[in-house]
C-alpha atoms as a PDB file:
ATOM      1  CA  UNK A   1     214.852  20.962  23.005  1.00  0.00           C
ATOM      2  CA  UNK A   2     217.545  19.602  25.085  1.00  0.00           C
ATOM      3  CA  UNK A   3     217.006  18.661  28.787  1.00  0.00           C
ATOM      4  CA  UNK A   4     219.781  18.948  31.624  1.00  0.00           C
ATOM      5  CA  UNK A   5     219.197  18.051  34.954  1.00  0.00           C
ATOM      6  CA  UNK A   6     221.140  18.439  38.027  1.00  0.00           C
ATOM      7  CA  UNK A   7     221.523  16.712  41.499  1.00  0.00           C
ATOM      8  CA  UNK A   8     222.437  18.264  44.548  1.00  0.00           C
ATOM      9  CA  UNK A   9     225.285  15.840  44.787  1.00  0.00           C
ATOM     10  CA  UNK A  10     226.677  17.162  41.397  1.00  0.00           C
ATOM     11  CA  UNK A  11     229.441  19.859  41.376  1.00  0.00           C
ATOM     12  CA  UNK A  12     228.625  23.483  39.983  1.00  0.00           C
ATOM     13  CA  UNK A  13     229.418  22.938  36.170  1.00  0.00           C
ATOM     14  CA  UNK A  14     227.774  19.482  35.940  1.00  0.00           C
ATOM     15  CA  UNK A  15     225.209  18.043  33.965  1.00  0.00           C
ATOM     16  CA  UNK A  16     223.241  14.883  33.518  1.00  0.00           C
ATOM     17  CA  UNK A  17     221.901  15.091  29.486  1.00  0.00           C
ATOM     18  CA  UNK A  18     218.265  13.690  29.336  1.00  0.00           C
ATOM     19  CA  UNK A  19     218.557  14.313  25.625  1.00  0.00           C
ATOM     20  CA  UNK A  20     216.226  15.922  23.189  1.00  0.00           C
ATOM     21  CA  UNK A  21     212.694  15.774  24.789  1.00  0.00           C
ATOM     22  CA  UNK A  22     209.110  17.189  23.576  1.00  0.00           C
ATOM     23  CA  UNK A  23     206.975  19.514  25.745  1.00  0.00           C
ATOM     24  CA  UNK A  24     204.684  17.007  26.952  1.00  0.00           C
ATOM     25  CA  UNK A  25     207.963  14.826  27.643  1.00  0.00           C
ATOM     26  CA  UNK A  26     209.518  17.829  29.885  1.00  0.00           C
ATOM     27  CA  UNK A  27     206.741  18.782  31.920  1.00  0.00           C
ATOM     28  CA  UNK A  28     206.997  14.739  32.803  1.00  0.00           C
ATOM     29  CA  UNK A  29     210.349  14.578  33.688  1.00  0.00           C
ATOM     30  CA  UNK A  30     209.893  18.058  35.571  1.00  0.00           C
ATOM     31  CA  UNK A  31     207.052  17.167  37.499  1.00  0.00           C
ATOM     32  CA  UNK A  32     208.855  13.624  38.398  1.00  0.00           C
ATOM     33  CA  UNK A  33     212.279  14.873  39.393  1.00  0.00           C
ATOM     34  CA  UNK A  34     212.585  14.734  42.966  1.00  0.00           C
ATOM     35  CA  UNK A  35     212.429  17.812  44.342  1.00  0.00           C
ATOM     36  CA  UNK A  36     211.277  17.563  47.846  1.00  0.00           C
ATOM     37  CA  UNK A  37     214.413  14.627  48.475  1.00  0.00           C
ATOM     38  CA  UNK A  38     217.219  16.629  46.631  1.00  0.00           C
ATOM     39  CA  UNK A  39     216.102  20.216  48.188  1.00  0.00           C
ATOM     40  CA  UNK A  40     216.193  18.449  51.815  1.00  0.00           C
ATOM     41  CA  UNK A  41     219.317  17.230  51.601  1.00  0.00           C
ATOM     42  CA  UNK A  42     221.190  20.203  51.437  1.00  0.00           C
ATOM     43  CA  UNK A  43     219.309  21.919  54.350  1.00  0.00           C
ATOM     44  CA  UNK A  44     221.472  22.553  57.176  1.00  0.00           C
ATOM     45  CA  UNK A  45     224.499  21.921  55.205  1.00  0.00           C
ATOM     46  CA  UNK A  46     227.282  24.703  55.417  1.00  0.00           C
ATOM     47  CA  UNK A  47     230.035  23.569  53.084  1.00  0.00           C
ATOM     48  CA  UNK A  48     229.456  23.845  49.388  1.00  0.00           C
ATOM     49  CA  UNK A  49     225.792  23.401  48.201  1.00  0.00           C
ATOM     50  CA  UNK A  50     224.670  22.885  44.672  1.00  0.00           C
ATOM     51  CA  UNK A  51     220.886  23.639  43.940  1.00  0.00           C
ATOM     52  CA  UNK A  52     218.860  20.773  42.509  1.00  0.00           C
ATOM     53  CA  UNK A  53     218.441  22.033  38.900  1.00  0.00           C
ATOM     54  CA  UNK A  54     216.350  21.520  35.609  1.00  0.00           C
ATOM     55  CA  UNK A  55     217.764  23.066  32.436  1.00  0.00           C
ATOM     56  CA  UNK A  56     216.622  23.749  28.787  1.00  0.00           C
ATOM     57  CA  UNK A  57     218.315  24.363  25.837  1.00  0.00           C
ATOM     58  CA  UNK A  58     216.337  25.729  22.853  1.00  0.00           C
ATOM     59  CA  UNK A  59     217.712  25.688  18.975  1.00  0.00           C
ATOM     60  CA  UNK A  60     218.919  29.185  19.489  1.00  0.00           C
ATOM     61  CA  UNK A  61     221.096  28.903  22.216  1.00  0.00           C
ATOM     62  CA  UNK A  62     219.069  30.138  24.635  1.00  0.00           C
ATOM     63  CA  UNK A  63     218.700  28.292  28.029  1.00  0.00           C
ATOM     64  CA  UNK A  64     216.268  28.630  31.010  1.00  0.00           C
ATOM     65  CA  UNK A  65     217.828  26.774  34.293  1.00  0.00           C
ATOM     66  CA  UNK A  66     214.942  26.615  36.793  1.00  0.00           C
ATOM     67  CA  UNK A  67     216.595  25.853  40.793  1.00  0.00           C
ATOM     68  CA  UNK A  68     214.390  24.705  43.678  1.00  0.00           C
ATOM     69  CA  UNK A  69     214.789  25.286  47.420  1.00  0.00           C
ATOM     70  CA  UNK A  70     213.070  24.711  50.381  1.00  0.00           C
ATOM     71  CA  UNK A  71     211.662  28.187  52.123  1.00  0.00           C
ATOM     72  CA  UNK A  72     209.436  27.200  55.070  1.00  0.00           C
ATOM     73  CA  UNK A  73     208.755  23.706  54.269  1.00  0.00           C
ATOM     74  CA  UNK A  74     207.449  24.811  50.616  1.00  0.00           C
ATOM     75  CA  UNK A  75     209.591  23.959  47.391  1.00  0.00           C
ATOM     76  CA  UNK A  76     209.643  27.499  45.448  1.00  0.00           C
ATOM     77  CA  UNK A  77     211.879  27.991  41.955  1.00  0.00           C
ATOM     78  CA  UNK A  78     214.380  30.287  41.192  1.00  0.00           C
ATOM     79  CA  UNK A  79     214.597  31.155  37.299  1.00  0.00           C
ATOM     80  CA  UNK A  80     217.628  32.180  34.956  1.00  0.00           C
ATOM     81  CA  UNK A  81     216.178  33.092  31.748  1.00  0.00           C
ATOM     82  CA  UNK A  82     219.896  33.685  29.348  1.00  0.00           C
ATOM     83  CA  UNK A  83     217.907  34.886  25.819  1.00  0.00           C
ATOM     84  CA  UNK A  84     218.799  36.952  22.616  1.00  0.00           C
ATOM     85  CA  UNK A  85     218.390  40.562  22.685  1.00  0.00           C
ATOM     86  CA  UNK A  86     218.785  42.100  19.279  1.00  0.00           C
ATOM     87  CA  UNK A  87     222.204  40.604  18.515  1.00  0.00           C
ATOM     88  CA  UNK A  88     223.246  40.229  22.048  1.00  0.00           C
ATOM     89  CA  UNK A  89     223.032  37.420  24.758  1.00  0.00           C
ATOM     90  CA  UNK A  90     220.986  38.890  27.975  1.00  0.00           C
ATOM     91  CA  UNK A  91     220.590  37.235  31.618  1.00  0.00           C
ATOM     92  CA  UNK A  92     217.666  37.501  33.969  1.00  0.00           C
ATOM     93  CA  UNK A  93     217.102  36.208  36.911  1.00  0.00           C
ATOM     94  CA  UNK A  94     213.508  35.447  38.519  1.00  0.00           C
ATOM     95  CA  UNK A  95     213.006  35.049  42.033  1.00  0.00           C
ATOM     96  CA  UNK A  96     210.301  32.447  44.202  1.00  0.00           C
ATOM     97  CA  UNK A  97     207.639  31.535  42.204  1.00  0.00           C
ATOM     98  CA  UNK A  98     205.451  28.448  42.384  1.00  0.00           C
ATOM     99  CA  UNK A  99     205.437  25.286  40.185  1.00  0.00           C
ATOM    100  CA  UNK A 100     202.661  25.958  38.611  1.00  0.00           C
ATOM    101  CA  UNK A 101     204.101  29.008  37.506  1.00  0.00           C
ATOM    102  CA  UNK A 102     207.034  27.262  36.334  1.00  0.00           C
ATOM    103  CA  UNK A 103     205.195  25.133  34.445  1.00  0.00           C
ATOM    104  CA  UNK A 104     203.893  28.051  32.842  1.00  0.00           C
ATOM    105  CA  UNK A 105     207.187  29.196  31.860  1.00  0.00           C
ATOM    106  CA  UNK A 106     208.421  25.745  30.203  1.00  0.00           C
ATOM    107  CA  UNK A 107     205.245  25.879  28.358  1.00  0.00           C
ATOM    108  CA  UNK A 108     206.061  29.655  27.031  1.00  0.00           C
ATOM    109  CA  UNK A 109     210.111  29.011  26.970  1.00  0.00           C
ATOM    110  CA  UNK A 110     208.664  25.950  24.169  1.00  0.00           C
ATOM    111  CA  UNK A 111     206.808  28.660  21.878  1.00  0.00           C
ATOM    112  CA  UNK A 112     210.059  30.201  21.615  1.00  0.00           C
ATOM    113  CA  UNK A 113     209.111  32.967  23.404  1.00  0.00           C
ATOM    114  CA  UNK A 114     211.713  34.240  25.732  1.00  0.00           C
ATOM    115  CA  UNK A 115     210.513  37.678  25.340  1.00  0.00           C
ATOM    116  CA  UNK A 116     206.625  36.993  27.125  1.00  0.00           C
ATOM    117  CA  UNK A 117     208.653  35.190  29.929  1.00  0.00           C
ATOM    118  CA  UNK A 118     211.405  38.322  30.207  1.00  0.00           C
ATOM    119  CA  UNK A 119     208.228  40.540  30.399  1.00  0.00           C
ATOM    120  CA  UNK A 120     206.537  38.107  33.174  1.00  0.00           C
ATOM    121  CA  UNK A 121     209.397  38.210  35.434  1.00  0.00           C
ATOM    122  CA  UNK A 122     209.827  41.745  35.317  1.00  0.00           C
ATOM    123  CA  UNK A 123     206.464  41.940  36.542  1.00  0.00           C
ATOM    124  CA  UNK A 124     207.877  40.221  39.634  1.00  0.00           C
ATOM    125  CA  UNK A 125     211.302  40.554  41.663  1.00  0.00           C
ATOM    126  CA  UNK A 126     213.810  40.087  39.503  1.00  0.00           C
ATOM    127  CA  UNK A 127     217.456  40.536  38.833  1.00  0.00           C
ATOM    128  CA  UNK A 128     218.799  41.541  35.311  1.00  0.00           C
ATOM    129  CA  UNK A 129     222.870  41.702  34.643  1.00  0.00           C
ATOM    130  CA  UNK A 130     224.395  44.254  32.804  1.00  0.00           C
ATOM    131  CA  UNK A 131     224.871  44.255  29.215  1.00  0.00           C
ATOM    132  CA  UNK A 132     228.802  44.606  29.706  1.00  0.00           C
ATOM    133  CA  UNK A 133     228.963  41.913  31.877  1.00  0.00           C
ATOM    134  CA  UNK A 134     226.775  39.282  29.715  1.00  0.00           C
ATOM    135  CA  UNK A 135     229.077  40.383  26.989  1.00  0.00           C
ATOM    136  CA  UNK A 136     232.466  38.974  28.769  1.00  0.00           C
ATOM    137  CA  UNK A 137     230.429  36.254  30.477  1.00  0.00           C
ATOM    138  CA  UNK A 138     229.675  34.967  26.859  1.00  0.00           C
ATOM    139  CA  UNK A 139     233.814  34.820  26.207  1.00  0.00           C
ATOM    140  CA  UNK A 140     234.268  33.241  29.700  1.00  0.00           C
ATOM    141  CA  UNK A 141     234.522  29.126  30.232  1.00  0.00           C
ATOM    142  CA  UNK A 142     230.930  28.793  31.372  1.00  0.00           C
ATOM    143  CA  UNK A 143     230.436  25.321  29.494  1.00  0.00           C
ATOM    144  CA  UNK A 144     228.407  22.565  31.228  1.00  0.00           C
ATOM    145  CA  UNK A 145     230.127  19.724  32.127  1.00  0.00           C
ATOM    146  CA  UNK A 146     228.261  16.053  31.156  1.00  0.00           C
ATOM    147  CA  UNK A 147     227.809  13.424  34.207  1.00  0.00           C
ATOM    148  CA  UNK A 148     226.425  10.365  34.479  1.00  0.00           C
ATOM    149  CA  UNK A 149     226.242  10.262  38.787  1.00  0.00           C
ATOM    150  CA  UNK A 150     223.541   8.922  40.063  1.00  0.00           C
ATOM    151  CA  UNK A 151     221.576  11.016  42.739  1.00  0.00           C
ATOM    152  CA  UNK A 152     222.256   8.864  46.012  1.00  0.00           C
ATOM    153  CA  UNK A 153     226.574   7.820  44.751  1.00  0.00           C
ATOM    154  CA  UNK A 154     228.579   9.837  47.950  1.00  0.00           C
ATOM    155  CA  UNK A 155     230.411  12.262  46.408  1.00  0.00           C
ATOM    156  CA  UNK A 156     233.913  13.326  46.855  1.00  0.00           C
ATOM    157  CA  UNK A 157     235.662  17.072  47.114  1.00  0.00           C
ATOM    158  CA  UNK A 158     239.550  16.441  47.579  1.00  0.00           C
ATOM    159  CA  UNK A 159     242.232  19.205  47.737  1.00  0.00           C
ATOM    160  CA  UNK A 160     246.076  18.013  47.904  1.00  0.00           C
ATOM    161  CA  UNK A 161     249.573  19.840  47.273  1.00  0.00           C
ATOM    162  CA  UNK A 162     249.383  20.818  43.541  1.00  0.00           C
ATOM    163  CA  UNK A 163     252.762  20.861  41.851  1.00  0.00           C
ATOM    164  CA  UNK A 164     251.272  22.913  38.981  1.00  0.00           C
ATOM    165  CA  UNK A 165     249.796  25.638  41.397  1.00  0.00           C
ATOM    166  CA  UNK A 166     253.091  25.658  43.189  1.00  0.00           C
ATOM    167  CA  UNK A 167     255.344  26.320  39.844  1.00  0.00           C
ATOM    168  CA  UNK A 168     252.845  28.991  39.049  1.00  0.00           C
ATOM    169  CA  UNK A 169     254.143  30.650  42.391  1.00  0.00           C
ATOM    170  CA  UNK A 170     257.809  30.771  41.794  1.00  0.00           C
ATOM    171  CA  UNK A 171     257.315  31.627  37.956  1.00  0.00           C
ATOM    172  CA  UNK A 172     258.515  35.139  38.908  1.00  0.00           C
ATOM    173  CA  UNK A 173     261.284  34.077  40.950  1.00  0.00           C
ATOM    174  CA  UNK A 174     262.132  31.365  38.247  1.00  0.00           C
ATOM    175  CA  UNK A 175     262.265  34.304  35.600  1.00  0.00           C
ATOM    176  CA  UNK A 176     263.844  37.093  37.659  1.00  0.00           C
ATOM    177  CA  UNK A 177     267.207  34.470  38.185  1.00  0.00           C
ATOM    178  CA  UNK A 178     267.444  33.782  34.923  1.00  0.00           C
ATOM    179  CA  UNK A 179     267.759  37.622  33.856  1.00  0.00           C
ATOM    180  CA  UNK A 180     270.917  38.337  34.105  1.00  0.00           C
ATOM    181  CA  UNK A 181     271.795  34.723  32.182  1.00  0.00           C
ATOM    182  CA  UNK A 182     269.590  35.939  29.558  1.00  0.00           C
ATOM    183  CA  UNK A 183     270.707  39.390  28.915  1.00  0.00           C
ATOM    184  CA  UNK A 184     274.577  38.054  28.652  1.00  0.00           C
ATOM    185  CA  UNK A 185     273.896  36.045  26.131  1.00  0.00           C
ATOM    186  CA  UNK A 186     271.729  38.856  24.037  1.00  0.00           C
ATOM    187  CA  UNK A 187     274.396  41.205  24.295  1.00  0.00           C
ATOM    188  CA  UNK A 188     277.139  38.493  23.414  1.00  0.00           C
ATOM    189  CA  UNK A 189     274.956  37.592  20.766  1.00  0.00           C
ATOM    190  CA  UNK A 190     275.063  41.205  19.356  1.00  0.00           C
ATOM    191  CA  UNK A 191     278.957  41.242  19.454  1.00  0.00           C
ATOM    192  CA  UNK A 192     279.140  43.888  22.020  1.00  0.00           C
ATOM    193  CA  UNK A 193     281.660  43.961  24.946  1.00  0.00           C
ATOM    194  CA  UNK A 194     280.513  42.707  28.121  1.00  0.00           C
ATOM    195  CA  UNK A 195     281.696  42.335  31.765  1.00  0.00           C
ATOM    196  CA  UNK A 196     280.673  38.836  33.035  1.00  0.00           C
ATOM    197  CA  UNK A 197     281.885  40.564  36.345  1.00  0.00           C
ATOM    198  CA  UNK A 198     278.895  42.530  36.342  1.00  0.00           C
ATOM    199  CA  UNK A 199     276.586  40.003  35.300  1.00  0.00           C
ATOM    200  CA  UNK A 200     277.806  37.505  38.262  1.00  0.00           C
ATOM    201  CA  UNK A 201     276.745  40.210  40.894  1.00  0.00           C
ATOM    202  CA  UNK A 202     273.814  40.922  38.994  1.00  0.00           C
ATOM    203  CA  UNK A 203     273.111  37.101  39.778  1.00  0.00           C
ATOM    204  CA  UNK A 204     274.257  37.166  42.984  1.00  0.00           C
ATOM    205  CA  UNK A 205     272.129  40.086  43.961  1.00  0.00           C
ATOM    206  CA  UNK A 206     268.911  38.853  42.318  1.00  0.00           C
ATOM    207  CA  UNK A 207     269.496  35.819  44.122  1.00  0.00           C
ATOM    208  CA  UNK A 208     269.800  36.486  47.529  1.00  0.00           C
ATOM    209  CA  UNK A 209     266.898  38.821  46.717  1.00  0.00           C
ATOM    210  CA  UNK A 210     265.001  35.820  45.805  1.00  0.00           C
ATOM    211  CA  UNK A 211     266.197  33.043  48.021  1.00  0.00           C
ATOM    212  CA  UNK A 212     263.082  33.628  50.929  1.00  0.00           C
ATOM    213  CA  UNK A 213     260.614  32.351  47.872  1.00  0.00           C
ATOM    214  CA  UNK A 214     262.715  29.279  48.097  1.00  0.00           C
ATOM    215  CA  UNK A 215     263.071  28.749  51.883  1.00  0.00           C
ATOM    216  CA  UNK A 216     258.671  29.777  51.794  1.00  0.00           C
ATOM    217  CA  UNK A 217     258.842  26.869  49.249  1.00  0.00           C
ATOM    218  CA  UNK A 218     260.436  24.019  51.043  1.00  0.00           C
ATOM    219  CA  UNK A 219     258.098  25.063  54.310  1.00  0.00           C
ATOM    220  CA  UNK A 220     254.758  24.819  52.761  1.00  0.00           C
ATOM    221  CA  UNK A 221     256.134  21.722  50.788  1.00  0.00           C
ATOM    222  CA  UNK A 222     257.071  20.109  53.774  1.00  0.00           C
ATOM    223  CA  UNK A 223     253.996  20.800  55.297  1.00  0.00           C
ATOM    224  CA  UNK A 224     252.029  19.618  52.132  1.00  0.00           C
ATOM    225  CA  UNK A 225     253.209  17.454  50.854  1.00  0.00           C
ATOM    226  CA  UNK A 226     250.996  14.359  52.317  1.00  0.00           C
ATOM    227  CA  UNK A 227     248.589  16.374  53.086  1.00  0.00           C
ATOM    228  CA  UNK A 228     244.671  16.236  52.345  1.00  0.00           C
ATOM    229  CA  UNK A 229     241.946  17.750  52.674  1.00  0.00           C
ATOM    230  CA  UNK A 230     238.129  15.938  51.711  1.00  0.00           C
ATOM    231  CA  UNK A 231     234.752  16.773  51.972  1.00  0.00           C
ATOM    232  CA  UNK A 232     231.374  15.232  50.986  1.00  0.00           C
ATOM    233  CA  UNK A 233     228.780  16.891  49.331  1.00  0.00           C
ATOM    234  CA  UNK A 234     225.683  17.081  51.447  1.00  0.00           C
ATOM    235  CA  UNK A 235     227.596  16.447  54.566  1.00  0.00           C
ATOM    236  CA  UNK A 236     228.909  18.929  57.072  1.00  0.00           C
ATOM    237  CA  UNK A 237     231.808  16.732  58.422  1.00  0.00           C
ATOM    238  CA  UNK A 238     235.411  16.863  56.145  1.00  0.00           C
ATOM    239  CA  UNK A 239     238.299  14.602  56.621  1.00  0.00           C
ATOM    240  CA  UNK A 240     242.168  16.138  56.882  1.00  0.00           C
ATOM    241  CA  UNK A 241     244.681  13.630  56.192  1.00  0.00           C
ATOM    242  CA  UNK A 242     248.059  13.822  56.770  1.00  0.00           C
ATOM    243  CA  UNK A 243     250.435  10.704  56.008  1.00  0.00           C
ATOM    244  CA  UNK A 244     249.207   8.017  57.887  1.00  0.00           C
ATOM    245  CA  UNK A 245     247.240  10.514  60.372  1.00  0.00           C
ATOM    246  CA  UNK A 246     243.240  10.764  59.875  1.00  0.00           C
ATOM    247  CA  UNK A 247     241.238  12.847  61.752  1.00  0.00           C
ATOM    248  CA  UNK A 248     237.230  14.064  61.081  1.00  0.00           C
ATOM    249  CA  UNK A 249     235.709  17.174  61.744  1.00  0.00           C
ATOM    250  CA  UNK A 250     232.593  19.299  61.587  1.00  0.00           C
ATOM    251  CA  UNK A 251     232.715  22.548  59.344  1.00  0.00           C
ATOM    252  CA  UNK A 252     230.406  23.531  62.839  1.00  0.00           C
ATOM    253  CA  UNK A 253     233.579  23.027  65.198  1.00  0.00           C
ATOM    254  CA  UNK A 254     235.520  25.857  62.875  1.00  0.00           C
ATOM    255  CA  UNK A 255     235.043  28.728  65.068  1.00  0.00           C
ATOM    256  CA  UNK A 256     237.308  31.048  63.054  1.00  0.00           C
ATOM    257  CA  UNK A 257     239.609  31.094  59.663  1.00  0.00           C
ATOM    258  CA  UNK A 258     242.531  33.255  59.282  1.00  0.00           C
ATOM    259  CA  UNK A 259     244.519  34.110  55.340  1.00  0.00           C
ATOM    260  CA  UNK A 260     248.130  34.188  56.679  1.00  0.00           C
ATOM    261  CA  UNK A 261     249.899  36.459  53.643  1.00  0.00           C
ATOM    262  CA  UNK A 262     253.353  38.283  53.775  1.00  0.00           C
ATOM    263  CA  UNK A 263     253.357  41.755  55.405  1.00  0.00           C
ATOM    264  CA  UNK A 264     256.248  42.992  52.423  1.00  0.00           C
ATOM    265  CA  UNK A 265     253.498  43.241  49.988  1.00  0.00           C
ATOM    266  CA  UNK A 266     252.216  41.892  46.843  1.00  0.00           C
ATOM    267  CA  UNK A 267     255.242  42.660  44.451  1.00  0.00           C
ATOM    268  CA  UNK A 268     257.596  40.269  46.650  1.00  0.00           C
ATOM    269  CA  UNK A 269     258.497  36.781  44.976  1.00  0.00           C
ATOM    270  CA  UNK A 270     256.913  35.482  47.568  1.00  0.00           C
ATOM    271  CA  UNK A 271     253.585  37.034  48.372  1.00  0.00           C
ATOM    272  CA  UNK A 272     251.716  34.361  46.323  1.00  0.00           C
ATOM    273  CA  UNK A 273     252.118  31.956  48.912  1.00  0.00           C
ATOM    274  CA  UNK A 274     249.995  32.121  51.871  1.00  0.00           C
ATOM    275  CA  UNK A 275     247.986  29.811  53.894  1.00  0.00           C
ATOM    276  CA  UNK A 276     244.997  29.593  56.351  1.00  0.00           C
ATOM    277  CA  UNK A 277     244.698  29.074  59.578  1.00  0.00           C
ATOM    278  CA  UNK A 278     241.931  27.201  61.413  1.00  0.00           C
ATOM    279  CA  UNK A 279     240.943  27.314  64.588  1.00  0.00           C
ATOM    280  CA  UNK A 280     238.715  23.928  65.283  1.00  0.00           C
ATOM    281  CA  UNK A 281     237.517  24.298  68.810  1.00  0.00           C
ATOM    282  CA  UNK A 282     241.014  24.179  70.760  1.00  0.00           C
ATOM    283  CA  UNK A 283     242.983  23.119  67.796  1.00  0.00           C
ATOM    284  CA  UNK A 284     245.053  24.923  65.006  1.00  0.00           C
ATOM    285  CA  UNK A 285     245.629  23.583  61.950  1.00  0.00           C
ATOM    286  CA  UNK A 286     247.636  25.252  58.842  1.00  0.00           C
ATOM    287  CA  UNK A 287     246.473  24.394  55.278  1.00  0.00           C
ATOM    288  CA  UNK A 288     248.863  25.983  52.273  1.00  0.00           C
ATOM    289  CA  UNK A 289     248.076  27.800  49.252  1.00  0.00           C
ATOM    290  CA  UNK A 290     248.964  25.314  47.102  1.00  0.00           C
ATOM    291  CA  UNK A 291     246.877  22.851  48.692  1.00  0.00           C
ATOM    292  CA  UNK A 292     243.306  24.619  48.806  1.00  0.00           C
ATOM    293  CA  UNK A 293     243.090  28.266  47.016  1.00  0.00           C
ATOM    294  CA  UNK A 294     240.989  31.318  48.431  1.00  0.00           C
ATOM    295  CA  UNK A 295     237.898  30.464  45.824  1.00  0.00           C
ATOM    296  CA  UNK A 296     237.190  27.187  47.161  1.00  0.00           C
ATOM    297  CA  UNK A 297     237.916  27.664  50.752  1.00  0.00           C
ATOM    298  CA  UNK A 298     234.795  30.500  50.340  1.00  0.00           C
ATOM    299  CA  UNK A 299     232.822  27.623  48.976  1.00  0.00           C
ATOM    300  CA  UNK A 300     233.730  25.424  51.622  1.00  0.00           C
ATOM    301  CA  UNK A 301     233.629  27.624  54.576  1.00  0.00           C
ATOM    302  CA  UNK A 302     230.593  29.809  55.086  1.00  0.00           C
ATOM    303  CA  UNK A 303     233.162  32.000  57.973  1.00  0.00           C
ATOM    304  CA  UNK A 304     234.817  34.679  56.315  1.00  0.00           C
ATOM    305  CA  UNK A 305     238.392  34.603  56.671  1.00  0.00           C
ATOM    306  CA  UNK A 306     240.640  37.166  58.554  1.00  0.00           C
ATOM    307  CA  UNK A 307     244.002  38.384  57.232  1.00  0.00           C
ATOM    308  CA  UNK A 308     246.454  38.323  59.540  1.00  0.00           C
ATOM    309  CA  UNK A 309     250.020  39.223  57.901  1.00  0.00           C
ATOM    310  CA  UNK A 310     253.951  37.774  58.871  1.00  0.00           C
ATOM    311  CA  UNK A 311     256.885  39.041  57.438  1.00  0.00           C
ATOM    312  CA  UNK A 312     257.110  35.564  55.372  1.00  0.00           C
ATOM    313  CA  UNK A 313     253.931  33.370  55.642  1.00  0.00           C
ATOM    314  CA  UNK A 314     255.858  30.387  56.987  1.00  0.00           C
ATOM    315  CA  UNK A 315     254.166  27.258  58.328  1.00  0.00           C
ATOM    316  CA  UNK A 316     254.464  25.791  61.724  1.00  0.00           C
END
């Protein structure tokens, strides 16, 4: 069976492949993977933590991805057991249990049978998804991703003005001007009479309706534009960068985060941009949309953030 390990200084998806290994070979590496080191260094830390992890893949598909953390000094093991279930995929999750007991379950997981460790944990707390939901989990992009990082190489988490995010925002707008341009020459094409009268105001109208995408556009792209924003992994402190300005801070000092969106409502061209406010001790500082989205400022950030709404969410 194929073992996968994880670091705490890995991201989410990713994987360091140990390769095919035999039962005797995977309790070794499991027993010598550092768990006391790895689960320490993400105590304390409130930006995005990723669990030190030991994965294995069976013949079948079937995976069992055992995490360890630190509960009052003592390493304990969280366990996600993904098996087959007649002829569907099925995900439990175990919570807390020893290594010893874990041990138990590689042993059992390497008889190829899922269903004596299913039973075991439903003995104990446990978690179980529902069948609808392992169904489209199955058809979502839930591949690993294959590393080769090292445990103690300093990680990196950058966010910077995307261009493709930002064309993804004024699609709509984009699509809405070229209407009218579109339906002249479909109704040309079909030889029937038209008024290019009618199509100019058509244009006209459609663009003045759009034009405050454009003017959101330019702010948050002037505001962006050399903008940065980094973190470390296993560190509290992140970095914003803008031009030749550096300045560090400590995800402690944010005492409150605010999602600036448009108070004319979600069907406007523009209510895809937005952008956050943060409030670091006396300081505020305004981070766009199309430099950090709402998923990863959650996994940044443990504050949740409050929605305060302007007419158009322009930067200042």
């Amino acid at each position: 069976m194929e073992v996968r390990i994880k670091y705490s200084n890995y991201r989410p998806k990713e994987f360091k492949s140990l390769g095919d290994k035999r039962l005797n070979e995977c309790i070794t590496l499991f027993k010598n993977y550092p768990w006391i080191t790895e689960t320490s260094k993400i105590e304390n830390i409130k930006g995005e933590k990723t669990y030190p992890t030991f994965k294995i893949i069976n013949e079948n598909g079937e995976t069992i991805l055992i995490s360890g953390f630190k509960k009052n000094e003592i390493i304990l093991y969280h366990i996600t057991l993904k098996y087959r279930h007649f002829l569907f995929g099925r995900t439990i999750d175990g919570l807390r249990y020893d290594f010893q007991t874990v041990l138990d379950f590689i042993e059992t997981f390497y008889q190829n049978n899922s269903k004596k460790i299913v039973e075991k944990i439903q003995n104990d707390g446990f978690i179980k998804t529902s069948l609808i939901f392992d169904l489209l989990s199955q058809h979502l992009s839930n591949k690993d991703i294959l590393v080769e990082y090292d445990e103690n190489i300093p990680r990196y988490i950058s966010y910077r003005f995307s261009y493709l995010k930002t064309l993804n925002k004024l699609l709509f707008a984009l699509l809405l001007q070229l209407l009218p341009l579109g339906l002249y020459y479909y109704i040309d094409y079909k030889n029937q009479t038209t008024d290019i009268n009618f199509f100019i105001i058509m244009q006209i109208v459609l663009l003045i309706f759009i034009m405050p995408v454009f003017y959101v556009f330019m702010n948050h792209f002037k505001y962006s534009k050399d903008f940065e924003l980094i973190f470390k992994k296993n560190d509290n402190r992140f970095v914003i960068k803008n031009g030749e300005n550096k300045k560090v801070y400590n995800i402690n000092e944010v005492v409150r985060i605010e999602k600036v969106i448009s108070s004319a409502g979600e069907k406007m061209p523009w209510s895809d941009f937005y952008y956050w406010n943060l409030l670091i001790n006396d300081n505020s500082i305004n981070i766009s949309s199309t430099v950090i989205d709402e998923l990863n400022i959650f996994s940044q950030f443990e504050l949740k953030p409050k929605q305060k709404k302007k007419l158009l969410p322009l930067m200042n």
